[in-house]
N, C-alpha and C. Protein backbone atom coordinates (compact mmCIF):
# COMPACT_ATOMS: atom_id res chain seq x y z
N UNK A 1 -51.02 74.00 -43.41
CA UNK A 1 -50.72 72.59 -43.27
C UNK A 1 -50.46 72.23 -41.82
N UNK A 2 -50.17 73.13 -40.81
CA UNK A 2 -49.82 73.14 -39.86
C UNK A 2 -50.74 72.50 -38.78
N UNK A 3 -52.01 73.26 -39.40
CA UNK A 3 -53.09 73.14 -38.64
C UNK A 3 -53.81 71.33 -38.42
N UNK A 4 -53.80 70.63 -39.71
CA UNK A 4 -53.93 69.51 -40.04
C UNK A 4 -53.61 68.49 -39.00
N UNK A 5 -53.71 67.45 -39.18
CA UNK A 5 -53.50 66.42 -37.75
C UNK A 5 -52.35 65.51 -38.44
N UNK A 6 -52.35 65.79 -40.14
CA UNK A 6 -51.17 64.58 -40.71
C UNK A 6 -49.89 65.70 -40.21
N UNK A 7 -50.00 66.68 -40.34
CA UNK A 7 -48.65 67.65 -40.27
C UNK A 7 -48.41 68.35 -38.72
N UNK A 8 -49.49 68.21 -37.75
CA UNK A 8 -48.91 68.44 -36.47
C UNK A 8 -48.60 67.97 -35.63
N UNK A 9 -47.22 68.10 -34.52
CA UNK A 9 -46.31 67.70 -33.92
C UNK A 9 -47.26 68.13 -32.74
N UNK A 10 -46.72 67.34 -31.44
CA UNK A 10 -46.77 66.93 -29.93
C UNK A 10 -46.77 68.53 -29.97
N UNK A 11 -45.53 69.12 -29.94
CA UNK A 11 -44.96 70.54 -28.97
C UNK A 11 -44.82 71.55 -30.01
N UNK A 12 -44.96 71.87 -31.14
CA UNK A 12 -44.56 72.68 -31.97
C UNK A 12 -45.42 73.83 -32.51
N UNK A 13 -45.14 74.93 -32.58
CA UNK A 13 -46.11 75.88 -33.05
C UNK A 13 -46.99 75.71 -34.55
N UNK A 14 -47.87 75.67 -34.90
CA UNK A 14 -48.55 75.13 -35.96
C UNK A 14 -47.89 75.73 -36.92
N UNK A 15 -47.69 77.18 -37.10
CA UNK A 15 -46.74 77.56 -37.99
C UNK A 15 -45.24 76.89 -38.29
N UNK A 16 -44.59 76.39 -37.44
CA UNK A 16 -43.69 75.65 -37.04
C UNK A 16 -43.73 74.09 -38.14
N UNK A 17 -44.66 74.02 -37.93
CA UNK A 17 -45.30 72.20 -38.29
C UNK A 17 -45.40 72.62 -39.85
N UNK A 18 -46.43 73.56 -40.19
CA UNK A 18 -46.31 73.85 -41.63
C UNK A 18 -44.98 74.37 -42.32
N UNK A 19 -44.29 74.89 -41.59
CA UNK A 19 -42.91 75.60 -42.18
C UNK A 19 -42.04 74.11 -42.60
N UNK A 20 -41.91 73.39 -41.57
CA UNK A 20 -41.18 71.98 -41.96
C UNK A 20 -41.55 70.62 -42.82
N UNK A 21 -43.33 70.96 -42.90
CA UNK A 21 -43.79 70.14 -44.12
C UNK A 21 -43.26 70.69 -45.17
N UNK A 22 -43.29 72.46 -45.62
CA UNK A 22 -43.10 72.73 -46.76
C UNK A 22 -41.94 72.41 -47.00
N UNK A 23 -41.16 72.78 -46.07
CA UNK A 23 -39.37 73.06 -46.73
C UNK A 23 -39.12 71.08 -46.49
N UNK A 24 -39.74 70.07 -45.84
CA UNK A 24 -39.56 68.67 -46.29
C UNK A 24 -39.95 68.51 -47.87
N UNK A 25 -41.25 69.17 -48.21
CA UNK A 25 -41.59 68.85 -49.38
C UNK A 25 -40.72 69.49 -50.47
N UNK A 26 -40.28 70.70 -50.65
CA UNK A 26 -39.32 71.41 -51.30
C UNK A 26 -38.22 70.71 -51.75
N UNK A 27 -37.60 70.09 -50.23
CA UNK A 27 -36.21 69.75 -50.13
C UNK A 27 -36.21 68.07 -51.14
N UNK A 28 -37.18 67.74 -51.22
CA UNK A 28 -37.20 66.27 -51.79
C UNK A 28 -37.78 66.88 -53.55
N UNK A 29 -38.04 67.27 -53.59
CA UNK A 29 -38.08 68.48 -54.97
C UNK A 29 -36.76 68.95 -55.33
N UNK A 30 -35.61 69.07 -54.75
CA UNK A 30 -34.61 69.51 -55.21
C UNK A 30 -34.08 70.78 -54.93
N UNK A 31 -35.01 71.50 -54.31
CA UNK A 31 -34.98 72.96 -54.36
C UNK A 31 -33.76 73.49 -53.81
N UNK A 32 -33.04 74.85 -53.80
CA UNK A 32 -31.37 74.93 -53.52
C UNK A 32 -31.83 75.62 -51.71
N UNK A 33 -30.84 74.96 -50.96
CA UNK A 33 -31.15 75.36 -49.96
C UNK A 33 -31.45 76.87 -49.20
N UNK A 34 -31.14 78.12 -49.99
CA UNK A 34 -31.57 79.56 -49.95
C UNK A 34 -33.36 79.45 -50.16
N UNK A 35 -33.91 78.62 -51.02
CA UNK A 35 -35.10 78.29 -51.22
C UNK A 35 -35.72 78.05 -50.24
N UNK A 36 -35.38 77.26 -49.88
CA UNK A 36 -36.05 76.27 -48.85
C UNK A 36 -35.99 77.20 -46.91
N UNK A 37 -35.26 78.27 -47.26
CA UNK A 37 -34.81 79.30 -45.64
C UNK A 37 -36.42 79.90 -45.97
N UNK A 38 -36.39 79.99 -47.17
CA UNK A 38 -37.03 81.24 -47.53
C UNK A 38 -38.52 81.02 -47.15
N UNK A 39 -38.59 79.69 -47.82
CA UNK A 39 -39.93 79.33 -47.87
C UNK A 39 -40.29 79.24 -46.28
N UNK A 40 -39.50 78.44 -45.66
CA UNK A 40 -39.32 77.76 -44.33
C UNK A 40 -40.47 79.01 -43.09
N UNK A 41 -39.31 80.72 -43.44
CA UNK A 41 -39.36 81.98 -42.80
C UNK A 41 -40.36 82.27 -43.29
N UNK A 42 -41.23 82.27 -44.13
CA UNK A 42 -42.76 82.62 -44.65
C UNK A 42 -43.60 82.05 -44.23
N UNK A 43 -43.73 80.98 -44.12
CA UNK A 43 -44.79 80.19 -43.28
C UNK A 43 -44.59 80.04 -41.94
N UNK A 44 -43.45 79.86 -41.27
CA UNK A 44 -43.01 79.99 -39.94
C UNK A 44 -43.56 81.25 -39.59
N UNK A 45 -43.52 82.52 -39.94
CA UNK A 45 -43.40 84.21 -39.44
C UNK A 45 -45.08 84.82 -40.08
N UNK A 46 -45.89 83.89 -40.67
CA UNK A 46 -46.65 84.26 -41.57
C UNK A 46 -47.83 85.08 -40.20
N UNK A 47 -48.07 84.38 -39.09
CA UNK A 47 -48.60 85.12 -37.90
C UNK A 47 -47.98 85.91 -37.23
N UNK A 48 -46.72 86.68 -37.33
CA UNK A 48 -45.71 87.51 -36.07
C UNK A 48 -45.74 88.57 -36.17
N UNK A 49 -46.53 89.39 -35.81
CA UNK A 49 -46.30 91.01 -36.09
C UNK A 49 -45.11 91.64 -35.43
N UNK A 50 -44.97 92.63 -36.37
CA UNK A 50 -43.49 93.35 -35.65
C UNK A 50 -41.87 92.50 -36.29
N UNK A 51 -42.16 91.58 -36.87
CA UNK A 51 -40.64 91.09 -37.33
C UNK A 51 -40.83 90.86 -39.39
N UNK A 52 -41.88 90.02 -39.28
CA UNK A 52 -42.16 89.99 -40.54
C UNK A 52 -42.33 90.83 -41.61
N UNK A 53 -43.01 91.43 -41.31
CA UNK A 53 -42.82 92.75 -42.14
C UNK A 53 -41.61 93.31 -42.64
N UNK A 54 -40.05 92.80 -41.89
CA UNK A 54 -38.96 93.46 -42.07
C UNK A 54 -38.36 92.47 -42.89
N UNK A 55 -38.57 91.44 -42.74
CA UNK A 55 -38.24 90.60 -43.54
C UNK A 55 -37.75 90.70 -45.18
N UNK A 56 -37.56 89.78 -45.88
CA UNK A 56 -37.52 89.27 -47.30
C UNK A 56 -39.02 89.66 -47.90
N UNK A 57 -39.16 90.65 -49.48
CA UNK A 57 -40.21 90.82 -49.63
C UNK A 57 -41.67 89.26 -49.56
N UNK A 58 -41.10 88.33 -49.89
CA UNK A 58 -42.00 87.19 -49.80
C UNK A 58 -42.60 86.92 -48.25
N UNK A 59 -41.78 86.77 -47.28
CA UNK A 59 -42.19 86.73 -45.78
C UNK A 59 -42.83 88.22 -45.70
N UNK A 60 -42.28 89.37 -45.72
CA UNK A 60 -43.76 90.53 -45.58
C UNK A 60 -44.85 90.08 -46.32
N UNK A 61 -45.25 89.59 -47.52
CA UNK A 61 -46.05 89.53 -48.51
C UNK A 61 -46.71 88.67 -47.99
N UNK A 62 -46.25 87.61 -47.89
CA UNK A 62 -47.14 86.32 -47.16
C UNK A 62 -48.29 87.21 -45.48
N UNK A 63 -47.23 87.88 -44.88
CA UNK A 63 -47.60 88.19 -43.81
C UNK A 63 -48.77 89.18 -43.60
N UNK A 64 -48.82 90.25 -44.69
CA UNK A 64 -49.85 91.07 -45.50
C UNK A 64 -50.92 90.43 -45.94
N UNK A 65 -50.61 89.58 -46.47
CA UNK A 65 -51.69 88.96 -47.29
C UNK A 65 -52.73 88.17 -45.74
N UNK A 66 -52.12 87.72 -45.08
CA UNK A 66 -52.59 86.82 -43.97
C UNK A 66 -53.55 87.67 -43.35
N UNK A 67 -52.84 88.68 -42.98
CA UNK A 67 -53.26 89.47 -42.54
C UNK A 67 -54.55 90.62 -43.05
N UNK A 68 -54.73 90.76 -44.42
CA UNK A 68 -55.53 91.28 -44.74
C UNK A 68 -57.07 90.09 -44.96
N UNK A 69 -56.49 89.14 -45.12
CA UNK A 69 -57.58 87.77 -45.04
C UNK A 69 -58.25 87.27 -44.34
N UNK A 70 -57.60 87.78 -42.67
CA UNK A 70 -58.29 87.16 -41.60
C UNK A 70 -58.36 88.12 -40.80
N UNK A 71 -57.50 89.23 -40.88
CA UNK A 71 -58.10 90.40 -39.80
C UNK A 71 -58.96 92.13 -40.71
N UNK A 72 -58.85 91.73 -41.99
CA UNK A 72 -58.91 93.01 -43.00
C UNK A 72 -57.94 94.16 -42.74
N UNK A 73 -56.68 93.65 -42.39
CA UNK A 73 -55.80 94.68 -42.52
C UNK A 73 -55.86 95.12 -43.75
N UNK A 74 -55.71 96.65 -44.37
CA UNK A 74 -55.49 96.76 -45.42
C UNK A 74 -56.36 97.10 -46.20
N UNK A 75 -57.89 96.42 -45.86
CA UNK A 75 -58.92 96.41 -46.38
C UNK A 75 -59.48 97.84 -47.23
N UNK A 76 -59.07 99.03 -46.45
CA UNK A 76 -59.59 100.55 -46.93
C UNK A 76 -58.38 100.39 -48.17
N UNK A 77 -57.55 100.14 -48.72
CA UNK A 77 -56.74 100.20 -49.26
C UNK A 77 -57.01 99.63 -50.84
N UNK A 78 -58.13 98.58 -50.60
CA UNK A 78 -58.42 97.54 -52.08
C UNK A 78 -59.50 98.46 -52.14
N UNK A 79 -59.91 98.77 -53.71
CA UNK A 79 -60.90 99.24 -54.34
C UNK A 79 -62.20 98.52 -54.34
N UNK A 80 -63.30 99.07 -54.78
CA UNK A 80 -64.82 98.55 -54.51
C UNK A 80 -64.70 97.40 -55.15
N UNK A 81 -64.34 97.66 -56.55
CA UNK A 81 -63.87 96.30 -57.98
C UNK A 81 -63.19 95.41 -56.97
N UNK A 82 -61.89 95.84 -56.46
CA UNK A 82 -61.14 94.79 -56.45
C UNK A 82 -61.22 93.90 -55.29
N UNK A 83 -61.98 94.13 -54.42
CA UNK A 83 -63.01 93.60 -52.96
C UNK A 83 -64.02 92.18 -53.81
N UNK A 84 -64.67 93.13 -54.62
CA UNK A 84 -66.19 92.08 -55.31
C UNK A 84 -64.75 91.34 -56.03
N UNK A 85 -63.99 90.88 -56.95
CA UNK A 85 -63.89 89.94 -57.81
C UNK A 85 -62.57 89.16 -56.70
N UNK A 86 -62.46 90.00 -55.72
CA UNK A 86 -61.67 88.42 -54.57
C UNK A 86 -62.79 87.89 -54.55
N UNK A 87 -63.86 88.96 -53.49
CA UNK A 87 -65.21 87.90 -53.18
C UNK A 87 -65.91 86.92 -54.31
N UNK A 88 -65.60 87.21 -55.16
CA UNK A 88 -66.41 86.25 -56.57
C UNK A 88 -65.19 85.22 -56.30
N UNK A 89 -64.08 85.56 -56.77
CA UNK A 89 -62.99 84.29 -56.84
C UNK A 89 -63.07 83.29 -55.31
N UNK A 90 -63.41 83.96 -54.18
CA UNK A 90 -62.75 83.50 -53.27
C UNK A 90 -63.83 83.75 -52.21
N UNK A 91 -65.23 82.99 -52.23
CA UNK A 91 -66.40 83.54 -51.08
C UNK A 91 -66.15 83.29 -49.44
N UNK A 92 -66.67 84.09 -49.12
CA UNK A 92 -66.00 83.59 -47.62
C UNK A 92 -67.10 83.30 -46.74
N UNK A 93 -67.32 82.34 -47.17
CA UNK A 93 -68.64 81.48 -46.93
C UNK A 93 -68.82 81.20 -45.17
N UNK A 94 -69.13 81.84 -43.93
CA UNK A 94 -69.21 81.91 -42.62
C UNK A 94 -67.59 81.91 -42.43
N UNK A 95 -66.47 82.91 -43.08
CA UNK A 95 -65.28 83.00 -42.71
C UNK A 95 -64.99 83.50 -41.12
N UNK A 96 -65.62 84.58 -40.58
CA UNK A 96 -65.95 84.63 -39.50
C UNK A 96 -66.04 83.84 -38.48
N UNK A 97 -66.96 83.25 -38.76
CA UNK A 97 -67.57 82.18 -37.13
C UNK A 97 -66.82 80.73 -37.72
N UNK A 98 -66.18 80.28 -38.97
CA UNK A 98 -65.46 79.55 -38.49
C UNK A 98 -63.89 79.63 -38.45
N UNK A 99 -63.40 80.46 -38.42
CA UNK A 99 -61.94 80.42 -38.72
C UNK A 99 -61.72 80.56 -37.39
N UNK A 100 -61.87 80.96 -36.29
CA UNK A 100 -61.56 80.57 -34.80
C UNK A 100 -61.61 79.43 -34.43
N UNK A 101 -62.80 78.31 -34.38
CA UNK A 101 -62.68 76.85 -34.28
C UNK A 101 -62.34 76.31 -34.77
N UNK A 102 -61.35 76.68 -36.49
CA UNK A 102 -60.48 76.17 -37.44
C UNK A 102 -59.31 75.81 -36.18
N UNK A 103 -58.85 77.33 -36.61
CA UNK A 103 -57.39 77.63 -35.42
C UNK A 103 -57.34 76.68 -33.99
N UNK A 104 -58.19 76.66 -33.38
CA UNK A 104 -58.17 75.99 -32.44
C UNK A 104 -58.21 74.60 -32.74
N UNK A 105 -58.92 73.87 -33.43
CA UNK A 105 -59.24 72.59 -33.41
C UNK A 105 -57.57 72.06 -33.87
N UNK A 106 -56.33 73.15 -34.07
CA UNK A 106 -55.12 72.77 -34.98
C UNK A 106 -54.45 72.96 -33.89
N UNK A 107 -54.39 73.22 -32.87
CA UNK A 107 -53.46 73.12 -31.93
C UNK A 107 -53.90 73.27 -30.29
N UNK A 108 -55.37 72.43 -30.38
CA UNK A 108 -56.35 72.41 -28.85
C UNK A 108 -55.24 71.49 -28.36
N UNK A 109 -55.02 70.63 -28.42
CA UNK A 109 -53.82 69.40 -28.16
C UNK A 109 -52.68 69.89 -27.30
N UNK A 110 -52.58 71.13 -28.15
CA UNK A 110 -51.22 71.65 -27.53
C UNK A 110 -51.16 73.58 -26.86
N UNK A 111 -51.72 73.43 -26.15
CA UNK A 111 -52.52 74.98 -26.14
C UNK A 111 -51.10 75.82 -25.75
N UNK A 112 -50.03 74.90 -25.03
CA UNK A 112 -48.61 75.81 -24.62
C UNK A 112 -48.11 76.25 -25.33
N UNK A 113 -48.11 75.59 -26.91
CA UNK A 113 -47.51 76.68 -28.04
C UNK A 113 -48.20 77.87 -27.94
N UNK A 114 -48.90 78.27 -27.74
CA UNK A 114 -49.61 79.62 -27.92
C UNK A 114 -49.07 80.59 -27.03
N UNK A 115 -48.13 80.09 -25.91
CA UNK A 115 -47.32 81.07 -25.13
C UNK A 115 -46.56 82.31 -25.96
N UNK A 116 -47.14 83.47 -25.83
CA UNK A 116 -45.98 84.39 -26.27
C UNK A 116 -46.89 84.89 -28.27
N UNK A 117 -47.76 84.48 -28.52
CA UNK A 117 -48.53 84.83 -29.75
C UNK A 117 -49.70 84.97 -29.59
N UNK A 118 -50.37 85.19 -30.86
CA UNK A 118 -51.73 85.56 -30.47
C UNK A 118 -52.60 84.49 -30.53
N UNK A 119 -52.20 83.15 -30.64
CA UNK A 119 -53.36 82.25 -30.78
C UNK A 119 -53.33 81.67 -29.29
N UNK A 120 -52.88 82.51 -28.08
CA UNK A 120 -53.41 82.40 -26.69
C UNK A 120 -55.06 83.16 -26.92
N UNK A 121 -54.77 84.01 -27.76
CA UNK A 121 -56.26 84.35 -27.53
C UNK A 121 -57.77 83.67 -28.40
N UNK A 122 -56.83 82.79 -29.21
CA UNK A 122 -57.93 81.87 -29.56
C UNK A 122 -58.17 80.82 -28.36
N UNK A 123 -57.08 80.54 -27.57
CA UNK A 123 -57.26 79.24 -26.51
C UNK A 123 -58.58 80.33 -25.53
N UNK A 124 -58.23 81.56 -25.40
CA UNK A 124 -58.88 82.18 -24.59
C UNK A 124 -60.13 82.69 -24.58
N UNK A 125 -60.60 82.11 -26.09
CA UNK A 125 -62.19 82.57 -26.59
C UNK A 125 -62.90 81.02 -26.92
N UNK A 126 -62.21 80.05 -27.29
CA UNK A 126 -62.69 78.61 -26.98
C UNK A 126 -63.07 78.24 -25.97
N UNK A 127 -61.90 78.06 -24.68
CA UNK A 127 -61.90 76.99 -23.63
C UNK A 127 -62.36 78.35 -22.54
N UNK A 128 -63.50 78.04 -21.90
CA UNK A 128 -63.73 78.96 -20.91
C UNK A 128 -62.55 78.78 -18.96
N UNK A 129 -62.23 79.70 -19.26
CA UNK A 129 -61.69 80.30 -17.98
C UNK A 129 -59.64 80.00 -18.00
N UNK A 130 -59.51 79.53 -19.54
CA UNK A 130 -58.42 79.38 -19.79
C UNK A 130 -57.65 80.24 -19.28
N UNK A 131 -55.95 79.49 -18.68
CA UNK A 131 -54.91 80.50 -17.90
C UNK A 131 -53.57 80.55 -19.29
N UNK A 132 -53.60 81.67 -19.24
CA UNK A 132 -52.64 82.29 -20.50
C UNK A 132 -51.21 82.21 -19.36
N UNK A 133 -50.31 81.41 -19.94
CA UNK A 133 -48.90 81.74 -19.24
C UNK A 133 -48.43 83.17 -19.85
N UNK A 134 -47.83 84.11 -18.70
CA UNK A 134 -47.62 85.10 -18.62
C UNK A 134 -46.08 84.94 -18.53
N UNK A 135 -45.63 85.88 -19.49
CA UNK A 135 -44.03 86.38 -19.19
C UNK A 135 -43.60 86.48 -17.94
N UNK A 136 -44.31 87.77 -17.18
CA UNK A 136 -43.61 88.21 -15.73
C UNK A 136 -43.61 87.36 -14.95
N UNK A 137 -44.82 86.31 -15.04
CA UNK A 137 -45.15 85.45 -13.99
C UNK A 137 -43.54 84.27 -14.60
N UNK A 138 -43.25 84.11 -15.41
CA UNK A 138 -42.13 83.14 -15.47
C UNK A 138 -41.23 83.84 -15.51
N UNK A 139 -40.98 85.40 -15.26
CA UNK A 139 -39.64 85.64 -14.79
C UNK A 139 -39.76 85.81 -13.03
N UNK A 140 -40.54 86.34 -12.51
CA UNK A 140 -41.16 86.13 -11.56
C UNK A 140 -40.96 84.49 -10.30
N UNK A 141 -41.21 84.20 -11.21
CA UNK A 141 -41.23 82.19 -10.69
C UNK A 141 -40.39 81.53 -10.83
N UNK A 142 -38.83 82.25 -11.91
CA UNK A 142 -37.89 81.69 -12.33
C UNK A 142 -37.31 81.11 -11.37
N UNK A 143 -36.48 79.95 -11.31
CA UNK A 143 -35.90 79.03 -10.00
C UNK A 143 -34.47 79.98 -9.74
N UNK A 144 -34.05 80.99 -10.23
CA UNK A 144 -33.06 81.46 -10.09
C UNK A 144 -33.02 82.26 -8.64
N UNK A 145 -32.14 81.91 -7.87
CA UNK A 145 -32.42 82.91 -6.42
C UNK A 145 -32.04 84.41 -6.40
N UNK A 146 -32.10 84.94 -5.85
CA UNK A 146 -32.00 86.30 -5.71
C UNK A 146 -31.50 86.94 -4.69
């Protein structure tokens, strides 16, 4: 939802944007506020390697699943059967060549969220000669004297 133009914000990480549609939509549903963390941390963390995984089984699960969908993590792991009847349920009709200009077209607007994740490297396979802000270089450049 993040990605969408009704659900994304000026400055916010697309994951960010979808985490606060859901838990808006939840929260007007009634849902008890432990619900709504939960949901919030699953869609927020659903791209973060290295934290998610440690998470609440639903935020790993979400994060697995993402992950086996768009990068085939996991992939040696599903059986011959159980490969063909995703692909029957679920074709992935040029999933490849378009799920990069998906990603991008959801947060070209705002390419500074991508500081510090990996969808700098979608800005960096779209927009030719794109400059990735670098950590060192902003501790480096920090106004703090020395």
């Amino acid at each position: 939802m993040g990605l969408t133009k009704h659900y994304s914000s000026k400055d916010k990480r697309f994951e960010v944007d979808g985490a606060n549609a859901a838990r808006d939509f939840l929260r007007s549903n009634g849902l008890p506020k432990e619900s709504l963390q939960l949901v919030w941390d699953t869609i927020a963390l659903h791209t973060t390697p290295g934290i998610a995984e440690y998470k609440e089984p639903e935020v790993a699960l979400m994060y697995s699943g993402v992950g086996l969908d768009v990068m085939g993590e996991g992939y040696e792991h599903l059986s011959a059967e159980n490969r063909a009847e995703i692909l029957s349920a679920f074709p992935r009709t040029d999933f490849k060549k378009n799920i990069i200009p998906t990603f991008f077209s959801g947060f070209e607007h705002k390419t500074e969220t991508t500081f510090g994740n990996m969808k700098a490297d979608v800005c960096a396979y779209m927009i030719p000669g794109f400059h990735r802000k670098n950590f060192c270089d902003c501790i480096l450049h920090s106004p703090w004297s020395e």
